[in-house]
Every structure is written in structure tokens, then in C-alpha cells.
C-alpha atoms as a PDB file:
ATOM      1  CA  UNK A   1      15.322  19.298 211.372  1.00  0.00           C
ATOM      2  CA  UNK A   2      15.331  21.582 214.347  1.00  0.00           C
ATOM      3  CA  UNK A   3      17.382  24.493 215.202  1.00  0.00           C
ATOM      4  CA  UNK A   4      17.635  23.508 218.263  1.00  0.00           C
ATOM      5  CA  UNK A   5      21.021  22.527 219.305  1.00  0.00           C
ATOM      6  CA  UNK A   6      20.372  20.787 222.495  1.00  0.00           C
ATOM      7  CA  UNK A   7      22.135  17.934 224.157  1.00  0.00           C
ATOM      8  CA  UNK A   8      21.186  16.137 227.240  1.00  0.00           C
ATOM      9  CA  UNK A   9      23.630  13.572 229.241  1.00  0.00           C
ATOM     10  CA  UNK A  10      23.384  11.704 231.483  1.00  0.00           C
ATOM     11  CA  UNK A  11      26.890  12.313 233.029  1.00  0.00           C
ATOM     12  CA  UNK A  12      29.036  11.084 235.933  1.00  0.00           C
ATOM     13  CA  UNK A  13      27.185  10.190 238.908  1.00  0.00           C
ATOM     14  CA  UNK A  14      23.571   9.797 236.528  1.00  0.00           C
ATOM     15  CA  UNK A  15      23.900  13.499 236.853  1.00  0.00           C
ATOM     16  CA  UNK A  16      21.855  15.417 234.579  1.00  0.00           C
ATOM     17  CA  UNK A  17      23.771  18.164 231.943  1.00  0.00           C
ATOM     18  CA  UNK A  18      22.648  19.485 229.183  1.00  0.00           C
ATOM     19  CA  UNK A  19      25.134  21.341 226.489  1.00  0.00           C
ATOM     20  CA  UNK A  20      23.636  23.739 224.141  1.00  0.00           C
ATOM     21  CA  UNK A  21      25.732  25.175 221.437  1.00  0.00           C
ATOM     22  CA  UNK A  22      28.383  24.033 222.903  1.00  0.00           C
ATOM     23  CA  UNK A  23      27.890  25.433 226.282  1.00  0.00           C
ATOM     24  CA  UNK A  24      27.145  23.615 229.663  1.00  0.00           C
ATOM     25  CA  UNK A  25      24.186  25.426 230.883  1.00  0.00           C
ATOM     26  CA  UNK A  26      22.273  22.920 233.227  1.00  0.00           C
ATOM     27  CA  UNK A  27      24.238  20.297 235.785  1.00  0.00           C
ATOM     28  CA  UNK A  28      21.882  18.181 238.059  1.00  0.00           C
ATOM     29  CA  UNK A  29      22.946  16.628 241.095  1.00  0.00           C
ATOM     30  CA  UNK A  30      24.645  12.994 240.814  1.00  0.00           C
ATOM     31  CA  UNK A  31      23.161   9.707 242.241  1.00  0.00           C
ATOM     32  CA  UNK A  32      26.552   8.762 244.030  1.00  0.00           C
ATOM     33  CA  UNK A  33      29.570  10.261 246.082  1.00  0.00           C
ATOM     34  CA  UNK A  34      32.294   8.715 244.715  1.00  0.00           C
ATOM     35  CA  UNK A  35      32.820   6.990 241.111  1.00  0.00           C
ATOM     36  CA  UNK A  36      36.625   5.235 240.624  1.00  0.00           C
ATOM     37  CA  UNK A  37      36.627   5.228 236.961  1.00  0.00           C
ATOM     38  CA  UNK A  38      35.152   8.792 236.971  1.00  0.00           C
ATOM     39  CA  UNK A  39      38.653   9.514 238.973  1.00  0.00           C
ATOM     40  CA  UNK A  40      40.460   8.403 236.611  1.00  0.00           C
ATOM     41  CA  UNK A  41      38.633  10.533 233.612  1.00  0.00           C
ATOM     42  CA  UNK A  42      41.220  12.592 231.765  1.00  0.00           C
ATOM     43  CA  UNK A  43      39.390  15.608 233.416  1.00  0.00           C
ATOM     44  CA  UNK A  44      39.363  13.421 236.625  1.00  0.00           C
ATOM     45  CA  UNK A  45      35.625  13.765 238.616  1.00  0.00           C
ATOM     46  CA  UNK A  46      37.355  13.715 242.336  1.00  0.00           C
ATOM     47  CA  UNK A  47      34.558  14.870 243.907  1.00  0.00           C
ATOM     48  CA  UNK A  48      31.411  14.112 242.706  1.00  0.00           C
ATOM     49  CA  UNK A  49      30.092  17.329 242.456  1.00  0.00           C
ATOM     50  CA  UNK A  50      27.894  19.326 240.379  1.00  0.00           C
ATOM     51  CA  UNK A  51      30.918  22.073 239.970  1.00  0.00           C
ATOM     52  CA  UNK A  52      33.455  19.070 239.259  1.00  0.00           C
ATOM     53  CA  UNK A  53      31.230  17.256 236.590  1.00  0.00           C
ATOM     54  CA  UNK A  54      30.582  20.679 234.700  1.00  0.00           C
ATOM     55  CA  UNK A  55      34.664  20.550 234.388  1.00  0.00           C
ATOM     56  CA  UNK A  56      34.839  17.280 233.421  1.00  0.00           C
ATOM     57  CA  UNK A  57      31.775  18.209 230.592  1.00  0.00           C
ATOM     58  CA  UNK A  58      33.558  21.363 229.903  1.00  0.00           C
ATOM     59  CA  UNK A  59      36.739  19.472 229.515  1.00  0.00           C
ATOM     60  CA  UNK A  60      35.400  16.722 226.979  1.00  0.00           C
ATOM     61  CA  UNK A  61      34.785  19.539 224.885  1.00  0.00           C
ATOM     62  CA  UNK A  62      37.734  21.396 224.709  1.00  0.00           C
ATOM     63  CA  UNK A  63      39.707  18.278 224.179  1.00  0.00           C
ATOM     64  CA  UNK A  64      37.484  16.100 221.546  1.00  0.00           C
ATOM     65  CA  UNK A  65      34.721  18.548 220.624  1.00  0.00           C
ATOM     66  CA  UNK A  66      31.917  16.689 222.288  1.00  0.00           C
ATOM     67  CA  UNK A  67      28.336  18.121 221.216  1.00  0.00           C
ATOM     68  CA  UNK A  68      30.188  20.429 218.947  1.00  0.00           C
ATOM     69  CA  UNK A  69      30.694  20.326 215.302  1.00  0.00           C
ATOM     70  CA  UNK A  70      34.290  19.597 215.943  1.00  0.00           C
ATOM     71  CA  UNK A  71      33.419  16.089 217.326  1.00  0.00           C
ATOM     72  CA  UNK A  72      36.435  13.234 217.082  1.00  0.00           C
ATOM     73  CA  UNK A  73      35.104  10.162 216.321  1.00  0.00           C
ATOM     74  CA  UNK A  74      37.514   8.160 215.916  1.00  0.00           C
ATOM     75  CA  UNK A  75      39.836   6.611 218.269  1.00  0.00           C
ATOM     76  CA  UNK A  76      42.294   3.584 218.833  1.00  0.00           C
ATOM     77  CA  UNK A  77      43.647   2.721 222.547  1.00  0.00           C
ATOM     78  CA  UNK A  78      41.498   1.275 225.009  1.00  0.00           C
ATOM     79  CA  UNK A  79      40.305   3.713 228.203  1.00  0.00           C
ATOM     80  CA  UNK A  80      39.600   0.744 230.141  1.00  0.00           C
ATOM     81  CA  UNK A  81      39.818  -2.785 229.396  1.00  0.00           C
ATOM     82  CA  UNK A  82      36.407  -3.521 229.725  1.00  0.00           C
ATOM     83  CA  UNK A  83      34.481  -0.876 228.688  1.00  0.00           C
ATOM     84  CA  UNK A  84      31.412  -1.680 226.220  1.00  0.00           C
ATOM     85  CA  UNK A  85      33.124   0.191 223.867  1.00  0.00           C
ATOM     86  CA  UNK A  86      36.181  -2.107 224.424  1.00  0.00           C
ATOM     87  CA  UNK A  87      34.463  -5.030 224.286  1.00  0.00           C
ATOM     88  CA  UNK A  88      32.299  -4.110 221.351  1.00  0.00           C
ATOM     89  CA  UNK A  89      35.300  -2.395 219.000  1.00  0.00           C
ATOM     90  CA  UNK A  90      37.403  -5.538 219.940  1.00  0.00           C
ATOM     91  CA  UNK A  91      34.926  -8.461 218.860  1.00  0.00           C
ATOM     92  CA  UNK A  92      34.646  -6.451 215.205  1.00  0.00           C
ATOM     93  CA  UNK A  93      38.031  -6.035 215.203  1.00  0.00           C
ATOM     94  CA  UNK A  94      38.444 -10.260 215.536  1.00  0.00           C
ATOM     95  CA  UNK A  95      35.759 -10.947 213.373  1.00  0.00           C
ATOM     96  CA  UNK A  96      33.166 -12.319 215.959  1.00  0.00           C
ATOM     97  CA  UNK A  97      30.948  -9.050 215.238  1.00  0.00           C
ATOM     98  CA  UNK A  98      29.944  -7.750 211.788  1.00  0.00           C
ATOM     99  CA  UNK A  99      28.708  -4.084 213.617  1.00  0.00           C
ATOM    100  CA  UNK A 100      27.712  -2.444 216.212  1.00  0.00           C
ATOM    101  CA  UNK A 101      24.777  -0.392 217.057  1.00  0.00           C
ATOM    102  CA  UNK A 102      25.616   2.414 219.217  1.00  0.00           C
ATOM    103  CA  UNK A 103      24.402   6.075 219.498  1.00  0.00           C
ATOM    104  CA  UNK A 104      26.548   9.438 219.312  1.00  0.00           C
ATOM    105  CA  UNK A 105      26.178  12.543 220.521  1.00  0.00           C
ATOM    106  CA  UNK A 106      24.943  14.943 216.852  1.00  0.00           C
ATOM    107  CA  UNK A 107      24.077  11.902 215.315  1.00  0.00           C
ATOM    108  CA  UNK A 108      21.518   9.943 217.642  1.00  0.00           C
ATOM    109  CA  UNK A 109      21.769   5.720 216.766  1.00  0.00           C
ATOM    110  CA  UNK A 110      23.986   4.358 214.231  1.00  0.00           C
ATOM    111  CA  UNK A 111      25.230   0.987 212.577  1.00  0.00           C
ATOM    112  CA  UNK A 112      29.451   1.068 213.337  1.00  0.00           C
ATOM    113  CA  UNK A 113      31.593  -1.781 211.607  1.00  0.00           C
ATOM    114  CA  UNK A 114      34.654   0.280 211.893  1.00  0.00           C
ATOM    115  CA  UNK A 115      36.930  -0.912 215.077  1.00  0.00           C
ATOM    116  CA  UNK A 116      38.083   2.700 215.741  1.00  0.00           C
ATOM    117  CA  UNK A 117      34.910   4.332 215.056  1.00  0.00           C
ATOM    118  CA  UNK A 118      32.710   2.086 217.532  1.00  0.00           C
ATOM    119  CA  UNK A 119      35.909   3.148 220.581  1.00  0.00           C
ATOM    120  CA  UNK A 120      35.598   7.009 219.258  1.00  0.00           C
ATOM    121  CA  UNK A 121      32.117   7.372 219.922  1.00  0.00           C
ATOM    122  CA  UNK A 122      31.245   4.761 222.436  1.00  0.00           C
ATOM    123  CA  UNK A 123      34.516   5.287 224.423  1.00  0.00           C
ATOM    124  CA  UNK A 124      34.221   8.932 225.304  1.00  0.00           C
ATOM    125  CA  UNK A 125      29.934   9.346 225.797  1.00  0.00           C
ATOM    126  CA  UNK A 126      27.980   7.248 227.896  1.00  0.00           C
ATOM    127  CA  UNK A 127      24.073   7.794 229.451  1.00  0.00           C
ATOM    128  CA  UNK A 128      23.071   9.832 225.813  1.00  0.00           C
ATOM    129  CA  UNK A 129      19.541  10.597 226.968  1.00  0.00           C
ATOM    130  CA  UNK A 130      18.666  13.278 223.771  1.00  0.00           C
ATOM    131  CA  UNK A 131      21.042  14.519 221.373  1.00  0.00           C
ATOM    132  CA  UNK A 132      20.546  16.927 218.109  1.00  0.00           C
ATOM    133  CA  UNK A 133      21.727  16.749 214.089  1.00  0.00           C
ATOM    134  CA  UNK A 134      24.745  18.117 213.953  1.00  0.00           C
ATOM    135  CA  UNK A 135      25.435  17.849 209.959  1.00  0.00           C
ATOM    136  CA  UNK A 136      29.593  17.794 210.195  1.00  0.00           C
ATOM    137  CA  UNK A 137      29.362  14.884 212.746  1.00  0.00           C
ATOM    138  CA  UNK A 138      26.983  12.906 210.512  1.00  0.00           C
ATOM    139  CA  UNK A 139      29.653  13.340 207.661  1.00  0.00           C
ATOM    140  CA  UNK A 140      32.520  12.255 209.559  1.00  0.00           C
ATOM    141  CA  UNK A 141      30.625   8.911 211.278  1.00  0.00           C
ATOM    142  CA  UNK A 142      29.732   8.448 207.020  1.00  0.00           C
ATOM    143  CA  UNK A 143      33.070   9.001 206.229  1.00  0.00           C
ATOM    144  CA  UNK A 144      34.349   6.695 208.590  1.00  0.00           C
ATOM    145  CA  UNK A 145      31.441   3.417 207.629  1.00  0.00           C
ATOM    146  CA  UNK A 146      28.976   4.482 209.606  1.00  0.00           C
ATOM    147  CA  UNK A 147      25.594   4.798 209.011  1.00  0.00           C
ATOM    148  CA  UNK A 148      22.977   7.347 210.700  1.00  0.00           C
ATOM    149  CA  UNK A 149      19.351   5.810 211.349  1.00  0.00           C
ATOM    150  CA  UNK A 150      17.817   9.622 210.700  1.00  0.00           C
ATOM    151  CA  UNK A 151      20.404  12.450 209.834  1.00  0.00           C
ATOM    152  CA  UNK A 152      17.216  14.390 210.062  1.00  0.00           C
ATOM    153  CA  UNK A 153      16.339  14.068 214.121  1.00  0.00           C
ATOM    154  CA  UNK A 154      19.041  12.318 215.091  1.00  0.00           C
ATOM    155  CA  UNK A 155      16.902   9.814 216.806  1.00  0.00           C
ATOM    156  CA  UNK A 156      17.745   7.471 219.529  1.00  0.00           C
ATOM    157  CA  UNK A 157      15.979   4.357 218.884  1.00  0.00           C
ATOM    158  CA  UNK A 158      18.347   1.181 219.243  1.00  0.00           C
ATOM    159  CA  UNK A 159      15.761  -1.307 218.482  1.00  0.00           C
ATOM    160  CA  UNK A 160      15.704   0.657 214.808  1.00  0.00           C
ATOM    161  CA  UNK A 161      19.086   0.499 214.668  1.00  0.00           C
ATOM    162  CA  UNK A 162      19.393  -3.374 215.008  1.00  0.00           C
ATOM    163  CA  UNK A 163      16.710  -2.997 212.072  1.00  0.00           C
ATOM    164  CA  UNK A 164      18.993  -1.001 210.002  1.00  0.00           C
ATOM    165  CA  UNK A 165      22.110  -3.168 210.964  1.00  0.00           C
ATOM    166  CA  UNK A 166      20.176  -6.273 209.513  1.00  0.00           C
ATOM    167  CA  UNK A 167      19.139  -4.114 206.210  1.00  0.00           C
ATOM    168  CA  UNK A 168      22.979  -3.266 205.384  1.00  0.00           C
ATOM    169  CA  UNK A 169      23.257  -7.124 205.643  1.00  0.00           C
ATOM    170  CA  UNK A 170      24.887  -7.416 209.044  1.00  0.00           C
ATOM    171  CA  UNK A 171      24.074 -10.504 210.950  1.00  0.00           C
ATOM    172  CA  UNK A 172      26.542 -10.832 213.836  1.00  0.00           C
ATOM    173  CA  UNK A 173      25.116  -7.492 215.743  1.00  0.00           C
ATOM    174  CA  UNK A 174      25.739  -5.779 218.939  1.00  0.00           C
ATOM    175  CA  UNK A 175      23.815  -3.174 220.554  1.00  0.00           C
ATOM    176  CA  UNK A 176      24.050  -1.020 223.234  1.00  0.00           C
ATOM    177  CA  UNK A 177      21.150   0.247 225.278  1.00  0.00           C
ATOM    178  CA  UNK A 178      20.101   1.317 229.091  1.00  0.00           C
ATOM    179  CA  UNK A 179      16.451   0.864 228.935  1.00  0.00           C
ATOM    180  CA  UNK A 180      15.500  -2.603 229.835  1.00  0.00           C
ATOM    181  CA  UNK A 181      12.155  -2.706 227.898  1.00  0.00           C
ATOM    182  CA  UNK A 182      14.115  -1.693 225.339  1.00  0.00           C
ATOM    183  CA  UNK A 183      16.884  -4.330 225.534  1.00  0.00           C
ATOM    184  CA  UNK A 184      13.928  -7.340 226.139  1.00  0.00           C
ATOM    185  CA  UNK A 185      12.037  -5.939 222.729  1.00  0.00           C
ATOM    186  CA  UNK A 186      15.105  -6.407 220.518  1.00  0.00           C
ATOM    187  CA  UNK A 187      15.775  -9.939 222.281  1.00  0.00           C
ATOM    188  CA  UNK A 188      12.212 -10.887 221.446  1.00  0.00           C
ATOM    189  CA  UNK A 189      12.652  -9.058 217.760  1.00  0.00           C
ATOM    190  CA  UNK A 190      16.341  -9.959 216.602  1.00  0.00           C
ATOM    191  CA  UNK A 191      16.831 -13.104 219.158  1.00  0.00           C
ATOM    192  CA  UNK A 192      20.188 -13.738 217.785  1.00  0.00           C
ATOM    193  CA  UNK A 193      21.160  -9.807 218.766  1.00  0.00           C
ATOM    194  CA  UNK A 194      23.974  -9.486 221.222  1.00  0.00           C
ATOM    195  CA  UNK A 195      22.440  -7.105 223.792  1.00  0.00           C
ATOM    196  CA  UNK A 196      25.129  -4.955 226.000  1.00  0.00           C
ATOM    197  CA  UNK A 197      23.566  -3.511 229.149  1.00  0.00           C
ATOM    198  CA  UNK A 198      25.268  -0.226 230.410  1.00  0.00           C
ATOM    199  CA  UNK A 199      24.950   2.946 232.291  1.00  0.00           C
ATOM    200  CA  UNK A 200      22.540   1.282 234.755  1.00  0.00           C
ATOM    201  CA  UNK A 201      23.255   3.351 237.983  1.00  0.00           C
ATOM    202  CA  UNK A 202      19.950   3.898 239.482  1.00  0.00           C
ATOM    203  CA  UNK A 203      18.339   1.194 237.774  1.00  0.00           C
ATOM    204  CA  UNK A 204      15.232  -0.008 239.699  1.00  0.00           C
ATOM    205  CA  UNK A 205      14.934  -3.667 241.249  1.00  0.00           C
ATOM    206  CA  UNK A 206      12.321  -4.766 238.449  1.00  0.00           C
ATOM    207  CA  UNK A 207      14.376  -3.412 235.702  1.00  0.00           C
ATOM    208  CA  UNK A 208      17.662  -4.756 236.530  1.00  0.00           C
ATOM    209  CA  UNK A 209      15.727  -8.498 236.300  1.00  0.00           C
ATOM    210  CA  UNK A 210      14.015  -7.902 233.159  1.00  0.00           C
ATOM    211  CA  UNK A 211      18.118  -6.337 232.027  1.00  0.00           C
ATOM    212  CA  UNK A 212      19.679  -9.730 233.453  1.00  0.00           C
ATOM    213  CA  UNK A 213      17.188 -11.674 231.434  1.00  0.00           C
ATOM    214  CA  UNK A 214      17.413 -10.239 228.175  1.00  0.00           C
ATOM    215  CA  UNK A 215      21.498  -8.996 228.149  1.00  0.00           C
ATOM    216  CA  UNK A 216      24.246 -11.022 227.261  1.00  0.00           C
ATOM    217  CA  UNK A 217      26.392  -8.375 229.017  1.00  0.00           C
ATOM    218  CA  UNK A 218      25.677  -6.228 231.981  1.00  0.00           C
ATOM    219  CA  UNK A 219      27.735  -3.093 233.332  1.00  0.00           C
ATOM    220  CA  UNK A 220      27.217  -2.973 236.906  1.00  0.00           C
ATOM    221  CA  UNK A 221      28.304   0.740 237.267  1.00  0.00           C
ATOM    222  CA  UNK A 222      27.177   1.559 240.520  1.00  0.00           C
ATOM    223  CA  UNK A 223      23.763  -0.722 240.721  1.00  0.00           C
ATOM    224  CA  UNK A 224      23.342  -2.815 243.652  1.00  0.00           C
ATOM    225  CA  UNK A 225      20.285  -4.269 241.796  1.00  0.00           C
ATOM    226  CA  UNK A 226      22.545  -5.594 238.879  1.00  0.00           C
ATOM    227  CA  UNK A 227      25.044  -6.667 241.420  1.00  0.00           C
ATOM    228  CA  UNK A 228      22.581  -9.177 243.316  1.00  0.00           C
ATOM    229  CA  UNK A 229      20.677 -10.331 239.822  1.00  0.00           C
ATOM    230  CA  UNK A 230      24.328 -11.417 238.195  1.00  0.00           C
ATOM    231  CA  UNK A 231      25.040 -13.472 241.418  1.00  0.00           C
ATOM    232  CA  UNK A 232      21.614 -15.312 240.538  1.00  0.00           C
ATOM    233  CA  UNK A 233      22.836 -16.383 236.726  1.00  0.00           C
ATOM    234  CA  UNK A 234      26.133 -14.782 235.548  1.00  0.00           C
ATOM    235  CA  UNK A 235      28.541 -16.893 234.130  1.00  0.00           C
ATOM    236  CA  UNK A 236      32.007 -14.393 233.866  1.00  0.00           C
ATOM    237  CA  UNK A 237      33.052 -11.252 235.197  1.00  0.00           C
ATOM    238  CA  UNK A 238      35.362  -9.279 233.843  1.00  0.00           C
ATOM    239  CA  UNK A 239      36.606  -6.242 236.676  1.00  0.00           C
ATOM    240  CA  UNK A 240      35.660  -5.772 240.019  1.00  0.00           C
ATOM    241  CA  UNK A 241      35.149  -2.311 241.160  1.00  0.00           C
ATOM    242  CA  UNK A 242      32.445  -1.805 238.490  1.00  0.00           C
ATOM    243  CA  UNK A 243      32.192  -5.181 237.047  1.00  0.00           C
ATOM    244  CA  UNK A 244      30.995  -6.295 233.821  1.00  0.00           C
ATOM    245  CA  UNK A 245      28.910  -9.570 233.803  1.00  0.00           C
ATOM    246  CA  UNK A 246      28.417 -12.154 230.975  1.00  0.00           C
ATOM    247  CA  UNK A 247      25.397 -13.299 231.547  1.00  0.00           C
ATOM    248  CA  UNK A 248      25.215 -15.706 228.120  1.00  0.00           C
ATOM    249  CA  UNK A 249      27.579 -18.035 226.425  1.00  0.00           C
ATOM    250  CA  UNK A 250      27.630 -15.486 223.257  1.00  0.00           C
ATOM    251  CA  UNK A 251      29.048 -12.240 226.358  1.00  0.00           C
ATOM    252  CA  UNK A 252      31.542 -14.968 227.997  1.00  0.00           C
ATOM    253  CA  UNK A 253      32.982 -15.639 224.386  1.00  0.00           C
ATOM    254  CA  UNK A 254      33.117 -11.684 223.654  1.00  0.00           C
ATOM    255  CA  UNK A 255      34.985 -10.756 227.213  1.00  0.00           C
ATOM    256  CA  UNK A 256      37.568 -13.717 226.979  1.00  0.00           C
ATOM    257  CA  UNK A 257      38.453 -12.356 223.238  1.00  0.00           C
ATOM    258  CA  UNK A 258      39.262  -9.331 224.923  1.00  0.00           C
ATOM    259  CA  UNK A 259      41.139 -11.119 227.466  1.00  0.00           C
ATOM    260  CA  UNK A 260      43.222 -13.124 224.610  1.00  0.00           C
ATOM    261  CA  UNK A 261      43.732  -9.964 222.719  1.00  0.00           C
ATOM    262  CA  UNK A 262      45.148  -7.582 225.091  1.00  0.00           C
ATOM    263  CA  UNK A 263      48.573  -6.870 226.666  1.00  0.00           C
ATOM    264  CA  UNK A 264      47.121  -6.026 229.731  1.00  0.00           C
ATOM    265  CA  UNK A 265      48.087  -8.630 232.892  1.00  0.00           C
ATOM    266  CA  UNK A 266      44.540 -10.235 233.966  1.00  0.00           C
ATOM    267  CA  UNK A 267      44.114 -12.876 236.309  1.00  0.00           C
ATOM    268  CA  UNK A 268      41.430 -15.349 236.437  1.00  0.00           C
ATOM    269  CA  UNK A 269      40.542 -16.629 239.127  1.00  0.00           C
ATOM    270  CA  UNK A 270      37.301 -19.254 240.268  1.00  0.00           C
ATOM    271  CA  UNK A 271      34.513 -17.400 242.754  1.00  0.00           C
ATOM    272  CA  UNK A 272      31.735 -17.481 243.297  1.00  0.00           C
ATOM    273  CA  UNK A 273      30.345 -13.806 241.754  1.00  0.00           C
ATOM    274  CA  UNK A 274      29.860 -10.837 242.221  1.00  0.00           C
ATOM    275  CA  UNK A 275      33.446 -10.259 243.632  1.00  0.00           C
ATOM    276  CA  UNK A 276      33.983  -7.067 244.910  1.00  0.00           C
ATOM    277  CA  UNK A 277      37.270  -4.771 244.531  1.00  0.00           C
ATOM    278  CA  UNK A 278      38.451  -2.579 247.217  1.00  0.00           C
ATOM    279  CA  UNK A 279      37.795   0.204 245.833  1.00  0.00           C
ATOM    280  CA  UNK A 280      33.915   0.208 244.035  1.00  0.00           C
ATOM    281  CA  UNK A 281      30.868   3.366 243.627  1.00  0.00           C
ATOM    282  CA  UNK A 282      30.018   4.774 246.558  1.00  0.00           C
ATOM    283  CA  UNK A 283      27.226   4.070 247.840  1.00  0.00           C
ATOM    284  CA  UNK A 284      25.609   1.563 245.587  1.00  0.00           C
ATOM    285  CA  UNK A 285      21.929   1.988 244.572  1.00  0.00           C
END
């Protein structure tokens, strides 16, 4: 194990931070301008700004101990409706999912069958690019039915973690992952694996096909690329200012659970996709 406590996100924006004991001390410069789910953060991003994403960082944790040995990991409400976290903590909550891979920031990639525990991790971190042991986090993800692929490193390796899923005897699995070579490995590995696309701002043209064919969900975020491959095959989407796609029978079925199960007002509506909102990333890349 190292004694290194290092943590690098990929924040709002794709903007580079890295938190060291606790401390932001690196923020990048972000990919976009202007993010409308980022401005609606609990530390809202209104500008996207180096200065105002080291806030938003700094905020996270104050308020749930991100990177820090005070980490929450559990959580119930939904942040948005349809989030991957959403999604994900909603099928397993219905039944439709047995677990869900995810990764966590002090713990790397782990197996989640626990409704709340998927939505306190997944809901609150997106674009983990590197992330260190941190042994009180590992506890409380154990405590809570989670299970670690390597306590030791804290590894991110989502393929593995589909591996481990199947090994605790899991067989209706999710996973999360924004590496496309990743996501078409574990859909030639574990075919029957459904694959959830997300933080793919930036993503490049090739990558965004290779995501389309292998996903059964994709988060657009703020990718243009994702945008034009979903209008070649997607068959749902769920949002419109930074749409999630269904891009398989097995995603379709897990966003219109959501839809049953929530008290939210939705309206569906036939078009021909992507539909835009008025309000979406700015600019798209």
C-alpha cells in the first residue's frame, strides 16, 4: 500500500483536480463554458472556472468528506432523475439488477448490491481517473455490502470488477466505465453485462462509435460525438439538456423502470432523437 494519499478527478468541465490529504492542490482548466447540471451542484459551478470548480471540490469535502477518511457513502434521494447512479441504484432496488460495479473515491472499483450505497458513491463522484486506499472508507463500503476489488491499491479496473461481481454469484450486473476499449472488452468478456457509458465530454469521434456499440446506456454530457452516434441507433432518451441514451433493449427496460418508479412528472413524447433542451453544455465537443 502506498503512503501516498493522492486523488485525481476528473471534475466539472473534464477539468483536471487532484486532492491530496484532503487538500485541493492542482485545478486544470475545463473543456466547456457552461455545464447546467454543474449549476445546479449543491456548491453550484456558475462559471466554469478553475477558481469556481476548486469551490465546488472544496465544498464536496466539507459537506460529505470526499477523498477524506470521513467519506459518506451512503445516500437515498435522487440528484437527478437520470443520473447513472439513479438509474443503476433504482434497477437493484426493483430487482432487475443483482449489483453494480462502480468505483469510489479511497476505495478504487467495487461490487455494490446495496440501493443506497450504489447513489452514495456513484451520485456524488463522477470522471475518478486515480484514487488511493483509504482504510475507513473500505470499512464503511464493507459495512454497507460492498466489496473492494484490492483494499490494497485501490485499483480501478472495471472489467475486474464485473469478474468479481460474477465470483460473489451475481449475474444480473451493471457497470460503469468511461473508457470505450474498456466498455467493448467486458461486452466481448461478460456479453450479458449491462454496460453504462458516462463522463464522456471530450470523447473522440472513434471512441464515441466503439462506446455506442458496446453500451446499453450512454451519457451524452457535453459530447457532440455521442450526440450524432445515438441519432444513428438509439432507441430511448431519457433528458434533454444532457441526455441519456438507451441504446439496447436491456438500457430502454432500465430507464422506463425509473420512469414507473418515480414521482417526478415526465413526459414522453415520439421524435426522432437526439432532442435537444433549451438549455444544454456549452459548447459541445
Amino acid at each position: 500500500m502506498s503512503d501516498r494519499d493522492e486523488h485525481i478527478i476528473e471534475a466539472a468541465g473534464r477539468c483536471r483536480v487532484v486532492v491530496q490529504n484532503g487538500r485541493v492542490v492542482e485545478v486544470g482548466t475545463p473543456q466547456i463554458q457552461d455545464c447546467p447540471l454543474a449549476r445546479r451542484f449543491a456548491c453550484p459551478v456558475t462559471e466554469m472556472t478553475p477558481e469556481a470548480i476548486r469551490e465546488n471540490i472544496e465544498g464536496r469535502i466539507r459537506s460529505f468528506g470526499m477523498c477524506t477518511p470521513e467519506r459518506e457513502v451512503l445516500a437515498g434521494p435522487d440528484f437527478v432523475i437520470f443520473g447513472a447512479s439513479e438509474l443503476l441504484s433504482s434497477a437493484v432496488r426493483r430487482g432487475d439488477l443483482d449489483a453494480a460495479v462502480i468505483a469510489s473515491d479511497g476505495a478504487g472499483t467495487l461490487v455494490a448490491a446495496n440501493p443506497a450505497l450504489i447513489q452514495g458513491i456513484g451520485g456524488r463522484m463522477s470522471g475518478l481517473v486515480k484514487t488511493s486506499p483509504i482504510p475507513g472508507v473500505i470499512a464503511r463500503i464493507e459495512e454497507n455490502g460492498g466489496a473492494v476489488l484490492d483494499p490494497e491499491t485501490a485499483a480501478i479496473d472495471q472489467a475486474a470488477g464485473v469478474a468479481l461481481a460474477r465470483s460473489l454469484g451475481h449475474r444480473r450486473i451493471a457497470v460503469t466505465t468511461a473508457v470505450a476499449a474498456e466498455a467493448a472488452a467486458i461486452r466481448e468478456r461478460f456479453p450479458e453485462t449491462v454496460i453504462v457509458a458516462v463522463h464522456t465530454t471530450g470523447i473522440s469521434r472513434e471512441d464515441a462509435a466503439v462506446m455506442a456499440g458496446a453500451a446499453d446506456l450512454l451519457t451524452a454530457c457535453a459530447s457532440q460525438h455521442i450526440r450524432d452516434e445515438a441519432a444513428k441507433a438509439a432507441l430511448l432518451q431519457a433528458g434533454t439538456s444532457i441526455p441519456v441514451f438507451a441504446m439496447t433493449r436491456a438500457g430502454k427496460a432500465i430507464i422506463l423502470g425509473k420512469v414507473a418508479e418515480t414521482d417526478q412528472l415526465v413526459v414522453v413524447h415520439g421524435a426522432r432523437l437526439p432532442v435537444s433542451g433549451s438549455r444544454s453544455p456549452s459548447p459541445l465537443c
